[in-house]
C-alpha atoms as a PDB file:
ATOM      1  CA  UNK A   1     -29.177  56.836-144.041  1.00  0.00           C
ATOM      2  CA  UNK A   2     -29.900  53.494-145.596  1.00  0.00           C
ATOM      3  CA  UNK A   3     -31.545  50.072-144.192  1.00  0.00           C
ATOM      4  CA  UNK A   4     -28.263  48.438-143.168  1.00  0.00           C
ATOM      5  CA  UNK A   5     -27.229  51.954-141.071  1.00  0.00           C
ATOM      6  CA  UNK A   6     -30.488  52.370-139.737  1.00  0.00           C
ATOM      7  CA  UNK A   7     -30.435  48.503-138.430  1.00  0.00           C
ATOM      8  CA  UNK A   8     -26.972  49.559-137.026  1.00  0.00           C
ATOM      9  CA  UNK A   9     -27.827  52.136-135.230  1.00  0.00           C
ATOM     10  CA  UNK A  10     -30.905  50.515-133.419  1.00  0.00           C
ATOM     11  CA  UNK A  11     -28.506  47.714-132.599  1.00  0.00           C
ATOM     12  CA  UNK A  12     -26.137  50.191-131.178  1.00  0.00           C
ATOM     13  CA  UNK A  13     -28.656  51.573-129.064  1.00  0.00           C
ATOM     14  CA  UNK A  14     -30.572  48.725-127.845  1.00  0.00           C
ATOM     15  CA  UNK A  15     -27.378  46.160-126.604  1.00  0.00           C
ATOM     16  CA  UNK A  16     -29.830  43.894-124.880  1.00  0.00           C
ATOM     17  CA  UNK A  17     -31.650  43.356-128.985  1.00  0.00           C
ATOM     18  CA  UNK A  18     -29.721  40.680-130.964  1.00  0.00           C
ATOM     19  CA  UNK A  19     -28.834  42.494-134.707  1.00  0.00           C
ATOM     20  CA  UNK A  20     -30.793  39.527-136.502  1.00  0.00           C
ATOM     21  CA  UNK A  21     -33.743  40.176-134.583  1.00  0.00           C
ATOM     22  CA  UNK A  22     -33.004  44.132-135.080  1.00  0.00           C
ATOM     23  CA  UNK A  23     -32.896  43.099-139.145  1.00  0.00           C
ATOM     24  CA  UNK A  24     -35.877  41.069-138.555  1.00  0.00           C
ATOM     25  CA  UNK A  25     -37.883  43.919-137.152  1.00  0.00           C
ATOM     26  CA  UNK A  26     -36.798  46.865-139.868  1.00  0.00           C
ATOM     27  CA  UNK A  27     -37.996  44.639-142.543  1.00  0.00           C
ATOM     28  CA  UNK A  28     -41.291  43.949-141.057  1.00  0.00           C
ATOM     29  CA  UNK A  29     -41.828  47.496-140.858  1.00  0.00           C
ATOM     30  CA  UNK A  30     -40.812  48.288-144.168  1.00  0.00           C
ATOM     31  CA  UNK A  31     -42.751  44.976-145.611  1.00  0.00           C
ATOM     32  CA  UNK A  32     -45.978  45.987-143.397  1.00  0.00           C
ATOM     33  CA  UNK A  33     -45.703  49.498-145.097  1.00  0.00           C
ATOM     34  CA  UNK A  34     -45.290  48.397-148.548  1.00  0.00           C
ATOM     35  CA  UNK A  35     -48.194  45.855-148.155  1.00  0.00           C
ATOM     36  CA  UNK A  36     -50.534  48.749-147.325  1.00  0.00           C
ATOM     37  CA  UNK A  37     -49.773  51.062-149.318  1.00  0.00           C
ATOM     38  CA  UNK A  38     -49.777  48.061-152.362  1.00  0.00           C
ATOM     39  CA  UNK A  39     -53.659  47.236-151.089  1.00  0.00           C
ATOM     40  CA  UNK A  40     -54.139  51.681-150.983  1.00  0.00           C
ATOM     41  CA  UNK A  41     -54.349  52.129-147.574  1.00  0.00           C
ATOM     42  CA  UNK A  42     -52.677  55.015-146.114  1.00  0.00           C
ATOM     43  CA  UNK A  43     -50.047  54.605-143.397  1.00  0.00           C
ATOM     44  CA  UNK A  44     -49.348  57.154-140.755  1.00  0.00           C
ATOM     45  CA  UNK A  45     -46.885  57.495-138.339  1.00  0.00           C
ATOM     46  CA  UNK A  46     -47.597  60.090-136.362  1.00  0.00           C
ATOM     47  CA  UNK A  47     -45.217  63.530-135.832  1.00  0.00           C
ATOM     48  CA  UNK A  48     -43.210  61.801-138.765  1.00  0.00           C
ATOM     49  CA  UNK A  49     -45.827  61.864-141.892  1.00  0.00           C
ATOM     50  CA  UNK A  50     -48.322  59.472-143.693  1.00  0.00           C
ATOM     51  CA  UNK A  51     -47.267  57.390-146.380  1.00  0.00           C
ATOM     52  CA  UNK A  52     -50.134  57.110-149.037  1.00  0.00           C
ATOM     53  CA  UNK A  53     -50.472  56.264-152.821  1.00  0.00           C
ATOM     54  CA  UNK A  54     -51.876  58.265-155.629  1.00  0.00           C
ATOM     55  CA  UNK A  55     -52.984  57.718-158.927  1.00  0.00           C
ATOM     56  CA  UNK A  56     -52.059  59.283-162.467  1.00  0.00           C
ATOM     57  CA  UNK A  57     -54.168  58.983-164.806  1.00  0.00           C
ATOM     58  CA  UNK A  58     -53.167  57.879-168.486  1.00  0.00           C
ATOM     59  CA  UNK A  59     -51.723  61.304-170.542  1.00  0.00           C
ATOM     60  CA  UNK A  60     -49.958  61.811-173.680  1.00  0.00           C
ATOM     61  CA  UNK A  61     -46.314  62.315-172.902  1.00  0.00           C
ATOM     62  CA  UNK A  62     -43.757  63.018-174.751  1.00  0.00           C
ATOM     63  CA  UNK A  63     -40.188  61.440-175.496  1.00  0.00           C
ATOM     64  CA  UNK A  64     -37.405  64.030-174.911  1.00  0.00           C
ATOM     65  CA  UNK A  65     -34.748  62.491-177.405  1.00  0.00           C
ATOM     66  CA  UNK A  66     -37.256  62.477-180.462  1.00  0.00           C
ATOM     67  CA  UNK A  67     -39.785  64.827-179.381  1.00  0.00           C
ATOM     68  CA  UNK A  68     -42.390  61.671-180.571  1.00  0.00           C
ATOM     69  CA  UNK A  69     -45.851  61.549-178.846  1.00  0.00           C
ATOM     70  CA  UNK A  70     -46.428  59.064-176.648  1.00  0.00           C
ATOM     71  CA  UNK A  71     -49.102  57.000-174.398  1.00  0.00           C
ATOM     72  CA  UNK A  72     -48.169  57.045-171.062  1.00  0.00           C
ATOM     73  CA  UNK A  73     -50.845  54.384-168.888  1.00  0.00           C
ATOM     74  CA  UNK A  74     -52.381  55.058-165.903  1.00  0.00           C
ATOM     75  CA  UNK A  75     -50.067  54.282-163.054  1.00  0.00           C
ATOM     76  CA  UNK A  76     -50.036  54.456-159.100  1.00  0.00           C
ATOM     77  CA  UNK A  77     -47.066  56.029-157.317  1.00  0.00           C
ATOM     78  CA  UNK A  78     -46.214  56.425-153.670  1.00  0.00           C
ATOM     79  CA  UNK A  79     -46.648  59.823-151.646  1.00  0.00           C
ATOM     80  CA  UNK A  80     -44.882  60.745-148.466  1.00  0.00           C
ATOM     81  CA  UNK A  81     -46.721  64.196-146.735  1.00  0.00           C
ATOM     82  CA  UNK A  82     -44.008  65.351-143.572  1.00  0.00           C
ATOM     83  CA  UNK A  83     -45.811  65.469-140.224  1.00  0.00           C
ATOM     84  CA  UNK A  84     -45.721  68.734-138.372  1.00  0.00           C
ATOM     85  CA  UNK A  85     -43.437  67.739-135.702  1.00  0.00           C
ATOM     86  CA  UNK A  86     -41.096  66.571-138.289  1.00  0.00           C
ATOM     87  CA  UNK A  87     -41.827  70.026-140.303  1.00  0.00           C
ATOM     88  CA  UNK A  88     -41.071  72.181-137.795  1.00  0.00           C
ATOM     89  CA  UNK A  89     -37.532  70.201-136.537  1.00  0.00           C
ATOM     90  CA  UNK A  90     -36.510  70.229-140.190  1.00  0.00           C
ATOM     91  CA  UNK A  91     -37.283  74.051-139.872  1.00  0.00           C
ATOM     92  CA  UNK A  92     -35.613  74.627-136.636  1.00  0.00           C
ATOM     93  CA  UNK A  93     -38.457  75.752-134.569  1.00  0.00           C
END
């Protein structure tokens, strides 16, 4: 599912919500998210998961057409960890 689908669907089920304000309300989820998670907080939402962000540190990698060494930096990347209710419906229990 992507943004525009999701904002759809909310629309769809929520007739009394104008879509703009539907639009308006995804992004300040998504834009309240990514501003946490850009300061490192974590962000949880529970029975779904908790968005978080992690750190790699600086390695030697390697580049696969050349098979040169190189420096890869230290960089930050974003972590999703599934809640248990969502867990166990992907599982069918």
């Amino acid at each position: 599912m992507i943004r525009s689908e999701l904002i759809q669907k909310i629309a769809d089920e929520n007739p009394h919500l104008y879509q703009r304000d539907v639009e308006r309300i995804v992004n300040t989820i998504f834009e309240e998210i990514t501003n946490a998670m850009a300061r490192g907080d974590r962000v949880e939402l529970r029975g779904f998961g908790a968005f978080s962000v992690k750190k790699r540190d600086a390695r030697i990698g390697r580049n696969p057409r050349t098979g040169e060494s190189v420096a890869v930096e230290e960089k930050h990347v974003p972590f999703f960890k599934t809640g248990k209710l969502l867990r166990d419906r992907l599982n069918g229990k």
